[in-house]
Protein backbone atom coordinates (compact mmCIF):
# COMPACT_ATOMS: atom_id res chain seq x y z
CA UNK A 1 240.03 -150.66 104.81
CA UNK A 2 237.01 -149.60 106.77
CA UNK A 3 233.40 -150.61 105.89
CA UNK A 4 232.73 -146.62 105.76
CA UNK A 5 235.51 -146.75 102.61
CA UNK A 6 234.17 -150.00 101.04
CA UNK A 7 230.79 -148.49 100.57
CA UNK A 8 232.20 -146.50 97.50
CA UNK A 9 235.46 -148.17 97.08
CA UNK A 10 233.93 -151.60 96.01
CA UNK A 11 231.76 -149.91 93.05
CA UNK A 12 234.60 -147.67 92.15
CA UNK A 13 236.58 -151.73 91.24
CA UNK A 14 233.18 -153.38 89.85
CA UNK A 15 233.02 -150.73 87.69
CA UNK A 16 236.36 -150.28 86.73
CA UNK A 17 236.81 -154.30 86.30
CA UNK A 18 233.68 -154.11 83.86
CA UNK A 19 235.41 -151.61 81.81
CA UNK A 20 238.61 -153.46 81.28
CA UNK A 21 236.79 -156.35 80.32
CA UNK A 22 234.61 -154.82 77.64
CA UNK A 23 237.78 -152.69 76.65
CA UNK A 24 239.58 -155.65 75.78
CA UNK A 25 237.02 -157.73 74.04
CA UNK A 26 236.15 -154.56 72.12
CA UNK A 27 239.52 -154.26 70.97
CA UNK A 28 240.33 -157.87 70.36
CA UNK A 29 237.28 -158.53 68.30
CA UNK A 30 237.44 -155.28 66.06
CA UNK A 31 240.99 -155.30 66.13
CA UNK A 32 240.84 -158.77 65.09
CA UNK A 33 239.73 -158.96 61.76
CA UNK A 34 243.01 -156.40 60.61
CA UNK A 35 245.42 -157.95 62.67
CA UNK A 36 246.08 -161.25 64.52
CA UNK A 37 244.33 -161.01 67.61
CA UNK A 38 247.47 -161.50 69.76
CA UNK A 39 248.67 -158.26 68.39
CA UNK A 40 245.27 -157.17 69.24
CA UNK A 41 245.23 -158.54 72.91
CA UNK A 42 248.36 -156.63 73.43
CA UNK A 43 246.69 -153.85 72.43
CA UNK A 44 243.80 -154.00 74.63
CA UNK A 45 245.91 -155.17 77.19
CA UNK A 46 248.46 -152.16 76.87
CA UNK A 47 245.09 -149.76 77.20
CA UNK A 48 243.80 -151.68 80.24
CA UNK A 49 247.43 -151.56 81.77
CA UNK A 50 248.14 -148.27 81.84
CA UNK A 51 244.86 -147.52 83.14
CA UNK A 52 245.93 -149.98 85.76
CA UNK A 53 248.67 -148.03 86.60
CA UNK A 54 247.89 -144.11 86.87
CA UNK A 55 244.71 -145.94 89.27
CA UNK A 56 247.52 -147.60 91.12
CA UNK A 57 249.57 -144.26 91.49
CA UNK A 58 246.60 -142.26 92.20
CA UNK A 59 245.92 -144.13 94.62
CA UNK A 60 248.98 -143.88 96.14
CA UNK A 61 249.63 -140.48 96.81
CA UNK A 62 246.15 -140.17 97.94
CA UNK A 63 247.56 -142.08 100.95
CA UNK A 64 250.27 -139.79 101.24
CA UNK A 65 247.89 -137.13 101.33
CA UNK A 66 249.32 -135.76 97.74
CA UNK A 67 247.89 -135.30 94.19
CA UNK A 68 249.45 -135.14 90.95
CA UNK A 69 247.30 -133.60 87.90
CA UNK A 70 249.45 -135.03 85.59
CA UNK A 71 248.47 -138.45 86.74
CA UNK A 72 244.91 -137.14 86.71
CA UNK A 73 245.32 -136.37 83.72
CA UNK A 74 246.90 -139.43 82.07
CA UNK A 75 244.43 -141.60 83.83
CA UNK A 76 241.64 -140.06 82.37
CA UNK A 77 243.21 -139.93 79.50
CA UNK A 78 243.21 -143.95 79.32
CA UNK A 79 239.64 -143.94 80.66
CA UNK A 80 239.02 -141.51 77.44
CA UNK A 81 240.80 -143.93 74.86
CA UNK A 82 238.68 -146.87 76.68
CA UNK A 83 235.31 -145.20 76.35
CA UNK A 84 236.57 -143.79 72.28
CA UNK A 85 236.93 -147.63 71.28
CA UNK A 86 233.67 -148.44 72.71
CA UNK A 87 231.85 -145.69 70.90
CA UNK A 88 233.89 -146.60 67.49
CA UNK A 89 232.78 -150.27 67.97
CA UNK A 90 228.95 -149.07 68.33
CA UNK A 91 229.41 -146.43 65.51
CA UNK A 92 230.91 -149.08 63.48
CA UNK A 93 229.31 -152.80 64.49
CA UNK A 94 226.31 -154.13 62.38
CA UNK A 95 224.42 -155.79 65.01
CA UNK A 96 223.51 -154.98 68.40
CA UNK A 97 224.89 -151.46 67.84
CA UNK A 98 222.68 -150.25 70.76
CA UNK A 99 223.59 -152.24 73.12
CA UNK A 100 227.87 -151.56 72.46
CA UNK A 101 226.75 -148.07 72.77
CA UNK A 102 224.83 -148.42 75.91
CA UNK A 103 227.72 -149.84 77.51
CA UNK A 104 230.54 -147.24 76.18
CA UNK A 105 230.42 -145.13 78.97
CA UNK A 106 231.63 -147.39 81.43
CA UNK A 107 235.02 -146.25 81.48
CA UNK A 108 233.95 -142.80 82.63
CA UNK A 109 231.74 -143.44 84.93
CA UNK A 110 234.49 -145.95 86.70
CA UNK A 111 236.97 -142.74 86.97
CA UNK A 112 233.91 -140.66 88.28
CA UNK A 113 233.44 -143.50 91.44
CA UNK A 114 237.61 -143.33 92.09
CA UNK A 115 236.64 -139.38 92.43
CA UNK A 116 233.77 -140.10 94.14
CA UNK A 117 235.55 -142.06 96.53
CA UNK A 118 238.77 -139.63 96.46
CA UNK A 119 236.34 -137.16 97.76
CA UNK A 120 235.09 -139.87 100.56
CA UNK A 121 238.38 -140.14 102.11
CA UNK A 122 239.58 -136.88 101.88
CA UNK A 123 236.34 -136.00 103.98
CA UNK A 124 236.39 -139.03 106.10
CA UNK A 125 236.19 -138.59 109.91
CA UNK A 126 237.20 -140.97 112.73
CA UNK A 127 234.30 -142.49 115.05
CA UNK A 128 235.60 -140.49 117.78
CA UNK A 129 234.65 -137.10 115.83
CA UNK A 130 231.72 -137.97 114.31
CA UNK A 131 230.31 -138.84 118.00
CA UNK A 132 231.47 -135.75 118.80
CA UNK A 133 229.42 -133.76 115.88
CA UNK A 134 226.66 -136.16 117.05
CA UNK A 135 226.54 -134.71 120.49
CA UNK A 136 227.11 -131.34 119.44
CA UNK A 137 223.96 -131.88 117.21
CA UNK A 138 221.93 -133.51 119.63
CA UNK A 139 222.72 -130.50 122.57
CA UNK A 140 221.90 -127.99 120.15
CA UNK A 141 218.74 -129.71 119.69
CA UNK A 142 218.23 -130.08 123.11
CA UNK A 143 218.83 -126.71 123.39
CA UNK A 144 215.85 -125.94 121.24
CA UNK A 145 213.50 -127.78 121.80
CA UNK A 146 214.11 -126.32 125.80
CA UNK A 147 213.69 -123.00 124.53
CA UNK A 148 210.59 -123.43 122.36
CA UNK A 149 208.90 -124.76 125.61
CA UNK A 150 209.83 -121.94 127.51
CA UNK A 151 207.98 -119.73 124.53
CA UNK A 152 205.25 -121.80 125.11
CA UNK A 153 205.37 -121.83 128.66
CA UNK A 154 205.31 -117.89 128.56
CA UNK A 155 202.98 -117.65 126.02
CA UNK A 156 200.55 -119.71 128.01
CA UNK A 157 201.10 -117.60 131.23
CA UNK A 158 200.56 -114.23 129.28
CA UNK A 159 197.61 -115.69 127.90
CA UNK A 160 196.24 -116.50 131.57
CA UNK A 161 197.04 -113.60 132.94
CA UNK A 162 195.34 -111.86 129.91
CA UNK A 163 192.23 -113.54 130.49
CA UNK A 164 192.84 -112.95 134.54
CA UNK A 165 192.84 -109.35 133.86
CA UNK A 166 190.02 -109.43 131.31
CA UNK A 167 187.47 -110.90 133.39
CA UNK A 168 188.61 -108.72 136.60
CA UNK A 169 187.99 -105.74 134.11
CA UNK A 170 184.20 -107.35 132.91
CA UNK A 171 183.68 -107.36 136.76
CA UNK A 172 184.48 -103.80 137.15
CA UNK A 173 182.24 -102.70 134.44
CA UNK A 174 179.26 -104.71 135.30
CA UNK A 175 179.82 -103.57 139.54
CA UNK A 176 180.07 -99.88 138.05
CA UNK A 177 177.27 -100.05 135.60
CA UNK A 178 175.06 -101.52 138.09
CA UNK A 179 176.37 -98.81 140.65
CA UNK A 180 175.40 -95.99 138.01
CA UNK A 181 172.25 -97.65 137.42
CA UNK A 182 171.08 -97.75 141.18
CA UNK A 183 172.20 -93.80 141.43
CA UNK A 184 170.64 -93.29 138.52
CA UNK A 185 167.41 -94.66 140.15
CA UNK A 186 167.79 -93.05 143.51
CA UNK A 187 168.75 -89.42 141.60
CA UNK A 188 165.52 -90.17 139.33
CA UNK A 189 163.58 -90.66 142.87
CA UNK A 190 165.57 -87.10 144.20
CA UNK A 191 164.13 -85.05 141.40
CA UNK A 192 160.67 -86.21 141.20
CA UNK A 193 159.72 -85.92 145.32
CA UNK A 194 161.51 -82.46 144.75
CA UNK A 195 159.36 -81.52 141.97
CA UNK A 196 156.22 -82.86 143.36
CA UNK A 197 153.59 -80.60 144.73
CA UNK A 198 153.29 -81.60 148.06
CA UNK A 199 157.14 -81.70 148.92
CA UNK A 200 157.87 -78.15 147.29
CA UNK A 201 155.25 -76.55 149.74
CA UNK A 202 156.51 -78.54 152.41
CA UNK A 203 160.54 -77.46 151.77
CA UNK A 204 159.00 -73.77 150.95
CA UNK A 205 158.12 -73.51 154.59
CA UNK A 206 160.83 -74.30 156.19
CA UNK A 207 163.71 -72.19 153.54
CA UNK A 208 163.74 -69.85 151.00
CA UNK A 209 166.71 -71.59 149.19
CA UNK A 210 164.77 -73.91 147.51
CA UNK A 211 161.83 -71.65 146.39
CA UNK A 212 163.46 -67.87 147.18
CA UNK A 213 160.64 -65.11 148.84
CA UNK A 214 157.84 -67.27 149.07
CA UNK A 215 157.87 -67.44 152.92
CA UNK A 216 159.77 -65.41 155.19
CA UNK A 217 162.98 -66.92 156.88
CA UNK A 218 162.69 -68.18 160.25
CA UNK A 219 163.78 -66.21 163.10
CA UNK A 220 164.31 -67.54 167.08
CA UNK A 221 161.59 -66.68 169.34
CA UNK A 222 162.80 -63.50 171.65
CA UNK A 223 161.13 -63.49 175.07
CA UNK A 224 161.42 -60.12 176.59
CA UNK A 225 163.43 -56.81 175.92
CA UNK A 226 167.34 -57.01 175.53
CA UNK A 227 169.99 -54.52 174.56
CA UNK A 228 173.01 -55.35 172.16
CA UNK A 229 175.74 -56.40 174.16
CA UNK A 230 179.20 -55.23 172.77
CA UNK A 231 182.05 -57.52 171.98
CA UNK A 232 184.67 -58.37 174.41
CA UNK A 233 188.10 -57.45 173.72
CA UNK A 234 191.54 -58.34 175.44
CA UNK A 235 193.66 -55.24 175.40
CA UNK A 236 197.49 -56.54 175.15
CA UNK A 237 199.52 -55.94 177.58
CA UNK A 238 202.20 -53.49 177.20
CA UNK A 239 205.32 -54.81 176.10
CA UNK A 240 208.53 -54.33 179.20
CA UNK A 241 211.26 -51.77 178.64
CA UNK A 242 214.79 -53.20 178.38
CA UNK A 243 215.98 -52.54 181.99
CA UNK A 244 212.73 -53.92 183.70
CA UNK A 245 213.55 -57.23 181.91
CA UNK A 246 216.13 -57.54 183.29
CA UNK A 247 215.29 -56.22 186.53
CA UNK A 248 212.57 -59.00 186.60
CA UNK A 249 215.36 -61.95 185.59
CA UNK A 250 217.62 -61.05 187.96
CA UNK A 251 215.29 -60.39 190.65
CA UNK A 252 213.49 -63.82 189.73
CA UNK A 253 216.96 -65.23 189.24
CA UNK A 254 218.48 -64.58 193.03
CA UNK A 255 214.67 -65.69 194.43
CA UNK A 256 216.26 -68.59 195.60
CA UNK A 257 219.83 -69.68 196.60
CA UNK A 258 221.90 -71.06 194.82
CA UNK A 259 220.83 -68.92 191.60
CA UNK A 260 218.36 -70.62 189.08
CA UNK A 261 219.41 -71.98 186.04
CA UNK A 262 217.54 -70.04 182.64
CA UNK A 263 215.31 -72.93 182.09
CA UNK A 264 214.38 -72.55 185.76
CA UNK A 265 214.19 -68.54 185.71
CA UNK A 266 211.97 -68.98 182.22
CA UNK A 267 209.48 -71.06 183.58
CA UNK A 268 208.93 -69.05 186.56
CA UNK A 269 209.19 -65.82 184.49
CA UNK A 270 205.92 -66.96 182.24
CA UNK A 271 204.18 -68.73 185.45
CA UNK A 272 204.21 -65.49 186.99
CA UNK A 273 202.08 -63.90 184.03
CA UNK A 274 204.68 -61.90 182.26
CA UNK A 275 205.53 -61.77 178.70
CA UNK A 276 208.53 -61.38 176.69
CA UNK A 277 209.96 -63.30 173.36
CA UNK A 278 212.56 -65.95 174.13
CA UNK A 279 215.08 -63.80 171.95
CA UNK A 280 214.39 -60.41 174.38
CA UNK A 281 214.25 -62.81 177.04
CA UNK A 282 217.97 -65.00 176.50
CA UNK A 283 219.17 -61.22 175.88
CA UNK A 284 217.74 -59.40 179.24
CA UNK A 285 219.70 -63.25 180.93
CA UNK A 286 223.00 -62.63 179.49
CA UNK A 287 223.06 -59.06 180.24
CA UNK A 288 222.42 -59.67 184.05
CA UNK A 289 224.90 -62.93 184.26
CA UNK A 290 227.76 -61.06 182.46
């Protein structure tokens, strides 16, 4: 037996031994004064026996892993009859009444430990799985506690970089308040020396876009006579006909021996001053090479 099972087994047998004893006192003292009190020890002896033995058989097939309910039922059935003569004895004694009745429910509470420790060993676990829950337990706490300092962690970090970005912003505002403010000033400066009296006369004589027909505009000094001069124009020269292109490639072309390449004849076509598109002038080439 383990010291795990003797923590409920050993107050499941006080209690039970208590019972038996009281049981058969009870019975042989109030029994006694009908009947000889060996018939009477029989008696209590017969109720404390079969107790004894639907215990013993319970216990039993609980270590096959079994159960009965009619066992069940006939032990607490004897624990019944044990805790009835109690009560009757208390119901029915002249002294000390109180106490008898104090004590009658022994019985049941010594089948409630058995079932108490039924319960125990039916839920029992070995060492080995128990550690085993144990570590389970313990990672998942781990496990936690890990993640609740990465929230913190985080939440500290945001919180920096919230006040990072909150004071960079407070700089902003003051640099561009202070910025507005020293335009402000300078614009304020602007519009009174342009409204003052001195500096309108003085722009007034040099424009009339600031104060319109108050002076005339300036004009460049002329020194001496001239005449208009007309404007200069470039008239374009007229585009070639189809058969002096290519009279002009292929003359180009055969300038030298062997016969010039296009990129060759092109360049020395547009050196020379004349003018034609490159589509006209690829054209004017294949005709004369083909």
């Amino acid at each position: 037996m383990s010291a795990r099972t003797t923590k409920t087994v050993l107050p499941a047998v006080a209690m039970t031994a208590v019972s038996m004893v009281l049981t058969l006192a009870v019975v042989v003292m109030w029994l006694g004064t009908a009947m000889p009190w060996p018939v009477a020890l029989v008696v209590g002896l017969g109720i404390d026996g079969g107790w004894l033995a639907t215990l013993a058989y319970e216990r039993r097939l609980a270590a096959q892993g079994d159960h009965s309910h009619a066992v069940t039922g006939v032990g607490w059935s004897f624990g019944l009859i044990a805790a009835g003569v109690l009560i009757a004895h208390a119901l029915t004694a002249e002294a000390s009444a109180g106490a008898w009745l104090a004590v009658a429910w022994l019985p049941i509470a010594a089948k409630a430990l058995w079932l108490v420790h039924g319960l125990w060993e039916r839920t029992a676990l070995t060492p080995n799985a128990l550690g085993a829950i144990r570590g389970i337990q313990q990672e998942a706490r781990d496990e936690a506690a890990v993640a609740r300092a990465r929230l913190r962690a985080e939440a500290t970090t945001e919180e920096t970089r919230l006040t990072a970005v909150t004071q960079a912003g407070a700089r902003v505002a003051r640099v561009q308040a202070k910025t507005a403010q020293t335009l402000s000033r300078a614009w304020s400066t602007l519009e009174a020396a342009r409204d003052g009296e001195d500096t309108g006369r003085a722009l007034t004589s040099v424009t009339n876009r600031v104060t319109p027909d108050v002076t005339p505009r300036w004009q460049l000094p002329v020194w001496g006579p001239t005449d208009p001069v007309s404007a200069f124009s470039l008239d374009a020269a007229p585009a070639l006909t189809d058969e002096a292109l290519d009279a002009l490639v292929d003359e180009i072309r055969h300038s030298e021996t062997p016969a010039l390449s296009y990129r060759e004849m092109a360049t020395r076509f547009r050196a020379s001053g004349h003018s034609a598109s490159e589509v006209r002038l690829r054209a004017a080439w294949k005709r004369v090479v083909a």
